[in-house]
PDB file of N, CA and C in Angstrom:
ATOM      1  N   UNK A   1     150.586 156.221 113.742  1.00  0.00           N
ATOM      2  CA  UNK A   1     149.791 155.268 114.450  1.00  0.00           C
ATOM      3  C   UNK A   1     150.739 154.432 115.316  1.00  0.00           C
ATOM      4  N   UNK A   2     150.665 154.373 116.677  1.00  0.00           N
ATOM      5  CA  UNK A   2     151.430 153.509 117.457  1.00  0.00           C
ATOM      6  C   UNK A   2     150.315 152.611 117.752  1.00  0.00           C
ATOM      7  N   UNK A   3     150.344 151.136 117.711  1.00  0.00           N
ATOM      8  CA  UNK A   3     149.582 150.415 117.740  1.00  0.00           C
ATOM      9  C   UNK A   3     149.778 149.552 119.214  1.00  0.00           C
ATOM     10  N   UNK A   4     150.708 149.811 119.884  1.00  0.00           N
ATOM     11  CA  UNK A   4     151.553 148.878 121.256  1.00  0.00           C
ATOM     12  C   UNK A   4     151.266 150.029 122.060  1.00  0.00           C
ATOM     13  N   UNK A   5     152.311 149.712 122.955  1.00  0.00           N
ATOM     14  CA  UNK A   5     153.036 150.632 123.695  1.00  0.00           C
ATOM     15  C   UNK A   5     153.538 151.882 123.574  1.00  0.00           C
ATOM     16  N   UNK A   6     152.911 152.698 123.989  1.00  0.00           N
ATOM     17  CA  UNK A   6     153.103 154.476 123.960  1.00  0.00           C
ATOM     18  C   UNK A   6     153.012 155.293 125.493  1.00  0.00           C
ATOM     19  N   UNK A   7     153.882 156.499 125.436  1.00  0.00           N
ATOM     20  CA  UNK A   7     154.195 157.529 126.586  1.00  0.00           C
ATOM     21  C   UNK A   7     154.063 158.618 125.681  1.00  0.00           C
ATOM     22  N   UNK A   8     153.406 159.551 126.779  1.00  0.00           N
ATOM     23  CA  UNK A   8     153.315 161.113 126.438  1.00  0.00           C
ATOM     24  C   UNK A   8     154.328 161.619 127.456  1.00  0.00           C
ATOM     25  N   UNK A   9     155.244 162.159 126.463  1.00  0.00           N
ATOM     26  CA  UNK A   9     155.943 163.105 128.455  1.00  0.00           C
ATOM     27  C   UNK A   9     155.876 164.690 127.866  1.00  0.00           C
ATOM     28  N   UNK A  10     156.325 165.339 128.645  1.00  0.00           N
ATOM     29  CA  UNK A  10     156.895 166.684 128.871  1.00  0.00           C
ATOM     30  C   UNK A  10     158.315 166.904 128.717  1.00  0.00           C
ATOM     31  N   UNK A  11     159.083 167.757 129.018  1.00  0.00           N
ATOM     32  CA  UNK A  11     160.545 168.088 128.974  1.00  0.00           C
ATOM     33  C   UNK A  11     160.544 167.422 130.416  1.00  0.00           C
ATOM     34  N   UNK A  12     159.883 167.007 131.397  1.00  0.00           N
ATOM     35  CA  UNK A  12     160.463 166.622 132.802  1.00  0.00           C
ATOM     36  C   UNK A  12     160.011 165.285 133.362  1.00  0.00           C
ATOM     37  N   UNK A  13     159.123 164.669 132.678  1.00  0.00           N
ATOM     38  CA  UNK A  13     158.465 163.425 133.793  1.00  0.00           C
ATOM     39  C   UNK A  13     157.414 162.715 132.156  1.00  0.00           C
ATOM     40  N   UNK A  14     157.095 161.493 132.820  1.00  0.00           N
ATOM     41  CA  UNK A  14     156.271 161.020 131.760  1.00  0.00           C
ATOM     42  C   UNK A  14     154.709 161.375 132.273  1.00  0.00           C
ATOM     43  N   UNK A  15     153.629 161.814 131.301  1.00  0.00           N
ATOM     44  CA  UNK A  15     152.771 162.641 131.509  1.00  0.00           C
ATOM     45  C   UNK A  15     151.257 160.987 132.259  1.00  0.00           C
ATOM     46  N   UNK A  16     151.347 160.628 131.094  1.00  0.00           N
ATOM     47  CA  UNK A  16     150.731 158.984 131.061  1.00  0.00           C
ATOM     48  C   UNK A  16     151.098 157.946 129.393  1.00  0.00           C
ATOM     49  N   UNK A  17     151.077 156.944 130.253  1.00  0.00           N
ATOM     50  CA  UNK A  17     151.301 155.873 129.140  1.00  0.00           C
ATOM     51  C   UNK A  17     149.700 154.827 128.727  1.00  0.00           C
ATOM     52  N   UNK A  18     150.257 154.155 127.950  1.00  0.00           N
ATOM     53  CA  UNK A  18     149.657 152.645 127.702  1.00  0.00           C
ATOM     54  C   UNK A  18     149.246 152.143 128.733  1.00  0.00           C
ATOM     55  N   UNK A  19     149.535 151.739 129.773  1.00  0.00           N
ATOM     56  CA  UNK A  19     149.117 151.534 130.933  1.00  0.00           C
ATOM     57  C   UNK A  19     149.230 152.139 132.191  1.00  0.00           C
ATOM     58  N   UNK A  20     149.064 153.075 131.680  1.00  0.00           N
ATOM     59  CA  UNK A  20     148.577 154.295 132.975  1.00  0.00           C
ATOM     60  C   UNK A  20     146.954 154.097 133.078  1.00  0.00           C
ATOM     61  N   UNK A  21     146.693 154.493 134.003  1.00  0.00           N
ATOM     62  CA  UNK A  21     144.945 154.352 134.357  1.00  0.00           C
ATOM     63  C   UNK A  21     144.321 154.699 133.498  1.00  0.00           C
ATOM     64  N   UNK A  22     143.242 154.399 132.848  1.00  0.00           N
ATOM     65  CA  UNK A  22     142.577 155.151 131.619  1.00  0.00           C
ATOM     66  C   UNK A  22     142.128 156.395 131.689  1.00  0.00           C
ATOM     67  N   UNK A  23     141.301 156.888 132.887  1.00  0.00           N
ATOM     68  CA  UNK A  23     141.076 158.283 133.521  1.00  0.00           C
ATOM     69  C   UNK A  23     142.084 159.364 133.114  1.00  0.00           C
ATOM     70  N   UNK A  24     143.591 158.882 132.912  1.00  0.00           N
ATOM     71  CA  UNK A  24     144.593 159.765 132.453  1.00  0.00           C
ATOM     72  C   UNK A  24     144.262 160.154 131.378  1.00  0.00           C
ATOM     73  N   UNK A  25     144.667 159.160 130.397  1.00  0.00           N
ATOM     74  CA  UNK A  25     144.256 159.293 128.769  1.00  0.00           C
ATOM     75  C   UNK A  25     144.086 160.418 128.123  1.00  0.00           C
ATOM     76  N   UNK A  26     142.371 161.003 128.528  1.00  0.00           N
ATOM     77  CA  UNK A  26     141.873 161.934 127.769  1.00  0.00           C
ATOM     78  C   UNK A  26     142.592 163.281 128.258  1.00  0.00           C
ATOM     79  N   UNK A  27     142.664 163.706 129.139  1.00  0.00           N
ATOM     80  CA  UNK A  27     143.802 164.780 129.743  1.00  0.00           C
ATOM     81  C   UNK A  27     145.083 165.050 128.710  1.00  0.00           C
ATOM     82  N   UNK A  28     145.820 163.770 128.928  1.00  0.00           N
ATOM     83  CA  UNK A  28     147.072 163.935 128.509  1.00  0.00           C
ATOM     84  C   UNK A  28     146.528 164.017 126.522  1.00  0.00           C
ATOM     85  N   UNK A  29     145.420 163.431 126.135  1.00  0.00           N
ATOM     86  CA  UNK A  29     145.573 163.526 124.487  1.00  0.00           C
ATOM     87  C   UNK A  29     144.816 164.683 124.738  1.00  0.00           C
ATOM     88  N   UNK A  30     144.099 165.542 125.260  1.00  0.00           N
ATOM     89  CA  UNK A  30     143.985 167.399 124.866  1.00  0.00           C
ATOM     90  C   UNK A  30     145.001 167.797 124.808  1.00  0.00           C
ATOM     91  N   UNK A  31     145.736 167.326 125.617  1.00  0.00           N
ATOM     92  CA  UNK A  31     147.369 168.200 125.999  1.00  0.00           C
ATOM     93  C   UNK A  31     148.047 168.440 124.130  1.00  0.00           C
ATOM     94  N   UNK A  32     147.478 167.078 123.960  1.00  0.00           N
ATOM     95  CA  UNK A  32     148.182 167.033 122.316  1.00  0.00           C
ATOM     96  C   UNK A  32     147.698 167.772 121.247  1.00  0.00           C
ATOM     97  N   UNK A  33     146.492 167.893 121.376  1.00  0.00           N
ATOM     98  CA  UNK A  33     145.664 168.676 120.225  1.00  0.00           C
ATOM     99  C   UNK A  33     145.877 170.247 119.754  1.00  0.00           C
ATOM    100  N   UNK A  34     145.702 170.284 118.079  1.00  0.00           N
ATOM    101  CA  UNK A  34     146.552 171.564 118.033  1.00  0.00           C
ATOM    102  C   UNK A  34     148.070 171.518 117.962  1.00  0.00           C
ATOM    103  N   UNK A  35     148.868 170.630 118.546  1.00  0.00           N
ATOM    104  CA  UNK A  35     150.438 170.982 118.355  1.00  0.00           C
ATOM    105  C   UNK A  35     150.819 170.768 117.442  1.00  0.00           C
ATOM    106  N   UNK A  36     151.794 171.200 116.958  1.00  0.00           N
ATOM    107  CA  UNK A  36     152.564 170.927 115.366  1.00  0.00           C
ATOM    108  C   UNK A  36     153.415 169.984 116.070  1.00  0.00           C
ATOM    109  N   UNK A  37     153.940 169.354 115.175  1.00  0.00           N
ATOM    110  CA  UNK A  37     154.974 168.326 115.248  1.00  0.00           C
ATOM    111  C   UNK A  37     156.106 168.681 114.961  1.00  0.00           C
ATOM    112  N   UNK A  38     157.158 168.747 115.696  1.00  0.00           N
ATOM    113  CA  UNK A  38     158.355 169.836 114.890  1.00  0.00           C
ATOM    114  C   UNK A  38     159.869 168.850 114.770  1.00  0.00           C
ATOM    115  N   UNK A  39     159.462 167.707 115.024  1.00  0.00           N
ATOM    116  CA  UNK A  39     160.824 166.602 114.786  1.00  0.00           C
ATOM    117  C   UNK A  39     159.988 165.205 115.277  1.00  0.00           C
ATOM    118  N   UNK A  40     160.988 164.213 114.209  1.00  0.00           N
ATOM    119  CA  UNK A  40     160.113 162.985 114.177  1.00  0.00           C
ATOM    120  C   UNK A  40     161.779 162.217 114.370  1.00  0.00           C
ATOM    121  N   UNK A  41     161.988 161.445 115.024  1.00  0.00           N
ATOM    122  CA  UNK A  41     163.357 160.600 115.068  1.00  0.00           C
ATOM    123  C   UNK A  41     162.901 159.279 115.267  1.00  0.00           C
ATOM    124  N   UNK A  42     163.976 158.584 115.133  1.00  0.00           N
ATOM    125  CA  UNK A  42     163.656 156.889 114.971  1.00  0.00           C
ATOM    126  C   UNK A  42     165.252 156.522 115.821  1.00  0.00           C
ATOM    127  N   UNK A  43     164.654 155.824 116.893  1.00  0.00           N
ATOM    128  CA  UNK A  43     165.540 155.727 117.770  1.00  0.00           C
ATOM    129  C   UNK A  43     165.860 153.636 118.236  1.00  0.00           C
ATOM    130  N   UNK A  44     167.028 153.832 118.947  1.00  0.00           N
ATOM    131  CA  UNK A  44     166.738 152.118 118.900  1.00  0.00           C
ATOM    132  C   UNK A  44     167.719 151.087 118.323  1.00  0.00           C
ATOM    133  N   UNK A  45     168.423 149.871 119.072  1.00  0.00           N
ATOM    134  CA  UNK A  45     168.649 149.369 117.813  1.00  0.00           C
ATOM    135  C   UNK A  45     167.025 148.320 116.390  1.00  0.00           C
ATOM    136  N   UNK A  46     166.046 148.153 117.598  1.00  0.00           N
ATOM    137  CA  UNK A  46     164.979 147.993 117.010  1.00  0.00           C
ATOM    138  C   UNK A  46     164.006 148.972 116.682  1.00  0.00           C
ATOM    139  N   UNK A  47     163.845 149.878 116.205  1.00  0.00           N
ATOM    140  CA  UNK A  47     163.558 151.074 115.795  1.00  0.00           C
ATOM    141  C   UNK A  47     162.503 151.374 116.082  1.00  0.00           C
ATOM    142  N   UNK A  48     162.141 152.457 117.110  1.00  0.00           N
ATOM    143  CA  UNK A  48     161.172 153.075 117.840  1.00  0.00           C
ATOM    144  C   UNK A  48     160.584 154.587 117.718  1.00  0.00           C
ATOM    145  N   UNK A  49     159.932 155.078 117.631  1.00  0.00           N
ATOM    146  CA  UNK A  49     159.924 156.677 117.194  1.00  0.00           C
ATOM    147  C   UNK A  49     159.536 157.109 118.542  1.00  0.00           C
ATOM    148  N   UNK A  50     159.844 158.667 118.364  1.00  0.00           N
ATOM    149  CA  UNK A  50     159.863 159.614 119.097  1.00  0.00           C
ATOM    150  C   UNK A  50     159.117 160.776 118.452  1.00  0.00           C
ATOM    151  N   UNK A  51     157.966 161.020 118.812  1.00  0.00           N
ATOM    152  CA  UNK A  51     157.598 162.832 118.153  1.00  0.00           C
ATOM    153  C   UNK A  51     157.868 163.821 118.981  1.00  0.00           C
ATOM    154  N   UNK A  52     158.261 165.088 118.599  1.00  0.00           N
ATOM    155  CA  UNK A  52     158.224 166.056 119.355  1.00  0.00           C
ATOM    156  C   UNK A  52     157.171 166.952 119.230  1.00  0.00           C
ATOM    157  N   UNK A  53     156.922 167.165 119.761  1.00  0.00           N
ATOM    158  CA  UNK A  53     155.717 168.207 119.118  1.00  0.00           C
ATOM    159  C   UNK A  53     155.554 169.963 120.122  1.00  0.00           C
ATOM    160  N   UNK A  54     155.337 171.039 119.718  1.00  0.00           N
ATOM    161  CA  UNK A  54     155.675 172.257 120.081  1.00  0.00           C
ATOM    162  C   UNK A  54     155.233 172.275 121.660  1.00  0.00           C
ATOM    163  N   UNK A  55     155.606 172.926 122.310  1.00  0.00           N
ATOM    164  CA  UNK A  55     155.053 173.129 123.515  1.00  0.00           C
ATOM    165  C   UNK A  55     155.723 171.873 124.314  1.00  0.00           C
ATOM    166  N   UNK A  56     157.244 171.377 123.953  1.00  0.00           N
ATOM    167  CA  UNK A  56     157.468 170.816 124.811  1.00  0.00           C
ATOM    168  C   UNK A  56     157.129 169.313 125.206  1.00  0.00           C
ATOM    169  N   UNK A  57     156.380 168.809 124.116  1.00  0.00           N
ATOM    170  CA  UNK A  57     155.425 167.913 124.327  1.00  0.00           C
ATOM    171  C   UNK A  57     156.446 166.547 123.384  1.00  0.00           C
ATOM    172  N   UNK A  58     156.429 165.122 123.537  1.00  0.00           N
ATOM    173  CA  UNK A  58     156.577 164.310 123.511  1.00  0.00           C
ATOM    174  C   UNK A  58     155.664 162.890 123.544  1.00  0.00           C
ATOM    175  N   UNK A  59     155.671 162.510 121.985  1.00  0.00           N
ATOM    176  CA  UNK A  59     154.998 160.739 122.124  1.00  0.00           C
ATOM    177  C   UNK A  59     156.224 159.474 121.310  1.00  0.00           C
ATOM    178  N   UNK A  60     156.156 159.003 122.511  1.00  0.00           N
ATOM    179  CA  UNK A  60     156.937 157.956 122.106  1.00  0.00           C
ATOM    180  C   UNK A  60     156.156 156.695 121.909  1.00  0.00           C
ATOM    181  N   UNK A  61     157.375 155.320 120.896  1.00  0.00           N
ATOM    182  CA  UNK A  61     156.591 153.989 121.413  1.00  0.00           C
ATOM    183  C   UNK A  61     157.690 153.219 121.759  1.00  0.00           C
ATOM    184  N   UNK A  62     156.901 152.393 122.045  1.00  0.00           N
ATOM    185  CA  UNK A  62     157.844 151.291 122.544  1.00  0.00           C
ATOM    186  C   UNK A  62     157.329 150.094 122.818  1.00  0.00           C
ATOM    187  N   UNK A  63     157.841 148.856 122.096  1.00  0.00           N
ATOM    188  CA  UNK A  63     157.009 147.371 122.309  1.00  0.00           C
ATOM    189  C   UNK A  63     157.637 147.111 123.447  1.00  0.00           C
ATOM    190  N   UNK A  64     156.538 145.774 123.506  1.00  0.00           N
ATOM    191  CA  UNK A  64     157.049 145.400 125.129  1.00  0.00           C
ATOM    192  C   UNK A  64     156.516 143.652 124.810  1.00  0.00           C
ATOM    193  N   UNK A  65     156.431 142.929 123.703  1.00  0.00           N
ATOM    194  CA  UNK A  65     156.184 142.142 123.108  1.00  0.00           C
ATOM    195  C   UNK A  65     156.705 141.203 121.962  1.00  0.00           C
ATOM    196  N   UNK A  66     157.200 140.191 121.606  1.00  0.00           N
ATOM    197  CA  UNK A  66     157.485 139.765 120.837  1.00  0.00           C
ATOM    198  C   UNK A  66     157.327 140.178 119.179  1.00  0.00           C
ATOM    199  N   UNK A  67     158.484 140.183 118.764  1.00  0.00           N
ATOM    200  CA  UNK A  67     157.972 140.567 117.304  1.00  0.00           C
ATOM    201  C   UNK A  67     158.213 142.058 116.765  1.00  0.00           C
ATOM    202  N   UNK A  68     158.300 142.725 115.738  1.00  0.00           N
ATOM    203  CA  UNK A  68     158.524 144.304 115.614  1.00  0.00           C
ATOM    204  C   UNK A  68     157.578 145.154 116.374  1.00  0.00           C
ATOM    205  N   UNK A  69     158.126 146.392 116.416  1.00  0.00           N
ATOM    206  CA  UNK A  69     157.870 147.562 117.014  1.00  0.00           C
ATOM    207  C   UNK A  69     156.352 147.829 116.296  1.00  0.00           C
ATOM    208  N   UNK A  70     155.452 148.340 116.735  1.00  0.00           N
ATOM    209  CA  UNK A  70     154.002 147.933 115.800  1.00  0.00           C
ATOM    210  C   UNK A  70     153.608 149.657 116.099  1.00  0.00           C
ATOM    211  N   UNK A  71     154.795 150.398 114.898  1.00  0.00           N
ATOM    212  CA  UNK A  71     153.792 151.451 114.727  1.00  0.00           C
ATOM    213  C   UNK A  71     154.010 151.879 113.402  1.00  0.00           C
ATOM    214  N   UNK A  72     153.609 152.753 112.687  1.00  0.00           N
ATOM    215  CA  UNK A  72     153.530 153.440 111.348  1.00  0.00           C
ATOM    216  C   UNK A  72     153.505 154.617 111.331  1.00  0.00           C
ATOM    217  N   UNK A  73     154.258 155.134 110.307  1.00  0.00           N
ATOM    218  CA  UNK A  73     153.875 156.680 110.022  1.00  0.00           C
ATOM    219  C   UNK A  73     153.353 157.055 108.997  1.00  0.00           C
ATOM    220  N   UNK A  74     152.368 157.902 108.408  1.00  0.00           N
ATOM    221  CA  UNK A  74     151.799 157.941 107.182  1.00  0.00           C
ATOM    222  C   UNK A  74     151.736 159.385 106.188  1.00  0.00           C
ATOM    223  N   UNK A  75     152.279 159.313 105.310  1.00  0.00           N
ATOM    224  CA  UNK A  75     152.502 160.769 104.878  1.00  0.00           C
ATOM    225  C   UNK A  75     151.640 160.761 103.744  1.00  0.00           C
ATOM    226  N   UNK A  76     150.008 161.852 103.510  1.00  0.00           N
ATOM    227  CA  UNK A  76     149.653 161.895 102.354  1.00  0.00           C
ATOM    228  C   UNK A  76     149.320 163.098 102.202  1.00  0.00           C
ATOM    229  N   UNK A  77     150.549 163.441 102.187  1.00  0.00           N
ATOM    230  CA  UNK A  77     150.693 164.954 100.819  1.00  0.00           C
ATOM    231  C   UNK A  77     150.534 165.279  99.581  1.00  0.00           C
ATOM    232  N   UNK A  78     150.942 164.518  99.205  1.00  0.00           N
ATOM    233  CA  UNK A  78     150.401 164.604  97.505  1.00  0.00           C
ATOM    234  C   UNK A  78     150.082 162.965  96.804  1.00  0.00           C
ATOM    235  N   UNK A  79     149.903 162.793  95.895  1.00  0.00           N
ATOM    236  CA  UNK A  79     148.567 161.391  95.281  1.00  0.00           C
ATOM    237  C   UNK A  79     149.354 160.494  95.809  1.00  0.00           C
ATOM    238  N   UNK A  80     151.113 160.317  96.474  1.00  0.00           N
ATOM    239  CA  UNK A  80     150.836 158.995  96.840  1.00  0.00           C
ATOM    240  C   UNK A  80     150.788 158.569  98.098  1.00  0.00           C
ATOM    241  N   UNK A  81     150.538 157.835  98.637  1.00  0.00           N
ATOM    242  CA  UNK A  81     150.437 157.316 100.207  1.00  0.00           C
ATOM    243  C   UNK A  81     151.740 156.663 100.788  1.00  0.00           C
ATOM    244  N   UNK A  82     152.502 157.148 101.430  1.00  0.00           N
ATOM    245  CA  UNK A  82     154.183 157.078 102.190  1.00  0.00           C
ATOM    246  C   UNK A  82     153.476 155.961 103.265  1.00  0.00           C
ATOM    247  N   UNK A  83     154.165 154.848 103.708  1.00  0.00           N
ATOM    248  CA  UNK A  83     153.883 154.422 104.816  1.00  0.00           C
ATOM    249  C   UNK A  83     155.484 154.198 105.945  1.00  0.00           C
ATOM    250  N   UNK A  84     155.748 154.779 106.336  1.00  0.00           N
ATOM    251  CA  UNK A  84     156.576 154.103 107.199  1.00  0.00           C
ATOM    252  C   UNK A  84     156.498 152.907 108.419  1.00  0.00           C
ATOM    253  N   UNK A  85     157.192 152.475 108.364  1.00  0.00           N
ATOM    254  CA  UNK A  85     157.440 151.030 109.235  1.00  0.00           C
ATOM    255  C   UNK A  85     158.359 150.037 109.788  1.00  0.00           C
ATOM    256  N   UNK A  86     158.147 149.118 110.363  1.00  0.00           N
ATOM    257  CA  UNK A  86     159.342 148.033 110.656  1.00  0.00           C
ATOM    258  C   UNK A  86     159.075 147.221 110.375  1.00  0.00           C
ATOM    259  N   UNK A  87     159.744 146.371 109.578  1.00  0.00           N
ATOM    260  CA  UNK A  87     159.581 144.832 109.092  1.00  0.00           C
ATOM    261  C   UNK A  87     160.394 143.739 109.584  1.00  0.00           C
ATOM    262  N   UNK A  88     160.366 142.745 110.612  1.00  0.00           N
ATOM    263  CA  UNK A  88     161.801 142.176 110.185  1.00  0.00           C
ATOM    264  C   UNK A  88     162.708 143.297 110.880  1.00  0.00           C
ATOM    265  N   UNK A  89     162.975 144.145 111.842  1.00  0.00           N
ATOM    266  CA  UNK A  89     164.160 144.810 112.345  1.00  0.00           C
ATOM    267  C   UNK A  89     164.410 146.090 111.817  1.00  0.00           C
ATOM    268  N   UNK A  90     163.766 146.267 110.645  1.00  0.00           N
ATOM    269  CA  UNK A  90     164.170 147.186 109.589  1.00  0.00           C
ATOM    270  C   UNK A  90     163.035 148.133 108.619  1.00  0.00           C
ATOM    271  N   UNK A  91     163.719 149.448 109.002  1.00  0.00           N
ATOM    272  CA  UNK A  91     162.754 150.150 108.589  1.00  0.00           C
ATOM    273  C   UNK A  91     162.003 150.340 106.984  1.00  0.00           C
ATOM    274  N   UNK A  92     161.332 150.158 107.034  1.00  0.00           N
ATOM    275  CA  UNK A  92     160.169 149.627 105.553  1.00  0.00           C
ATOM    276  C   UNK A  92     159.306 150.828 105.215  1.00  0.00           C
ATOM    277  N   UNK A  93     159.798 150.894 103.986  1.00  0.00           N
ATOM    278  CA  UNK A  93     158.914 152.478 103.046  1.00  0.00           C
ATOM    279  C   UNK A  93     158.136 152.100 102.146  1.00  0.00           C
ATOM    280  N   UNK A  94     157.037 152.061 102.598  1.00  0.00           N
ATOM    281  CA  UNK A  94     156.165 151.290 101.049  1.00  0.00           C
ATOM    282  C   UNK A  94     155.363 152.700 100.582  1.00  0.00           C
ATOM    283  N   UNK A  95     155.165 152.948  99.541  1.00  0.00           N
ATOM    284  CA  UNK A  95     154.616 153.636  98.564  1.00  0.00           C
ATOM    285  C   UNK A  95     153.462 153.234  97.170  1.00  0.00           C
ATOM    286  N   UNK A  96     152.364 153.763  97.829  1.00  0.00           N
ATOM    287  CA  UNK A  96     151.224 153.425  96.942  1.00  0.00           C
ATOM    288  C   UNK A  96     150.181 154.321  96.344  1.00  0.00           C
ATOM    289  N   UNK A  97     149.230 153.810  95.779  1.00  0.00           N
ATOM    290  CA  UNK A  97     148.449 155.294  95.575  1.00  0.00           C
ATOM    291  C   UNK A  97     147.562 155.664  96.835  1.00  0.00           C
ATOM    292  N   UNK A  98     147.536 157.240  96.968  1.00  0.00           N
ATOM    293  CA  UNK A  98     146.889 157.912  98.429  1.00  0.00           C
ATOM    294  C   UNK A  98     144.918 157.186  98.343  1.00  0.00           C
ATOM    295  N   UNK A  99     144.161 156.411  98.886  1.00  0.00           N
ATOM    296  CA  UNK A  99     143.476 156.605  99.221  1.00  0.00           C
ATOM    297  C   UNK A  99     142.054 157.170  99.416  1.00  0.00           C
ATOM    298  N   UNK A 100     142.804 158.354  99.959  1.00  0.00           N
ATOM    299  CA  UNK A 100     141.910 159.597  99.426  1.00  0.00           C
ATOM    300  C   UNK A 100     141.582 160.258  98.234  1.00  0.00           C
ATOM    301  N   UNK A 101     142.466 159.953  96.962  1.00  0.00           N
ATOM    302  CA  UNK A 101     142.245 160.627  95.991  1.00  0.00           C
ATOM    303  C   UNK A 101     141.432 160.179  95.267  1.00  0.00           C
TER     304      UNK A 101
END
């Protein structure tokens, strides 16, 4: 979940962002659908992610606002619920029960 500031690019140009025209949007998120995700990095000295995803494809974030980077990652693979995050500068792993189960 990127909750701020986000870009979709390609291997060559940025595709549309956060404030790209909204008309973009839906284009560039088909572009996404279906791809596997094949590397997740955390970049930054305030820590920002990067997905890669097959086909070349790229979502980044990036604040542009006071305060931490406002996104999460969420892993629920098995009963417990992974959250990744930034707290305070620093990346934050909280672990609870999944939710769904």
């Amino acid at each position: 979940m990127i909750q701020w500031s986000w870009r979709i690019e390609n291997t060559a140009s940025i595709l549309c962002g956060s404030w790209s025209e909204e008309h973009l949007w839906a284009p560039a998120f088909d572009l996404l659908r279906n791809k596997v995700v094949v590397d997740l990095s955390v970049v930054g000295r305030l820590p920002e992610i990067v997905i890669a995803l097959t086909e070349g494809l790229y979502v980044s974030s990036f604040m542009t606002a006071e305060g931490d980077p406002q996104w999460a990652v969420f892993d629920r693979r098995d009963s417990a619920l992974r959250t990744l995050s930034v707290k305070q500068g620093i990346l934050k792993l909280d672990v609870g029960p999944s939710p769904l189960l």
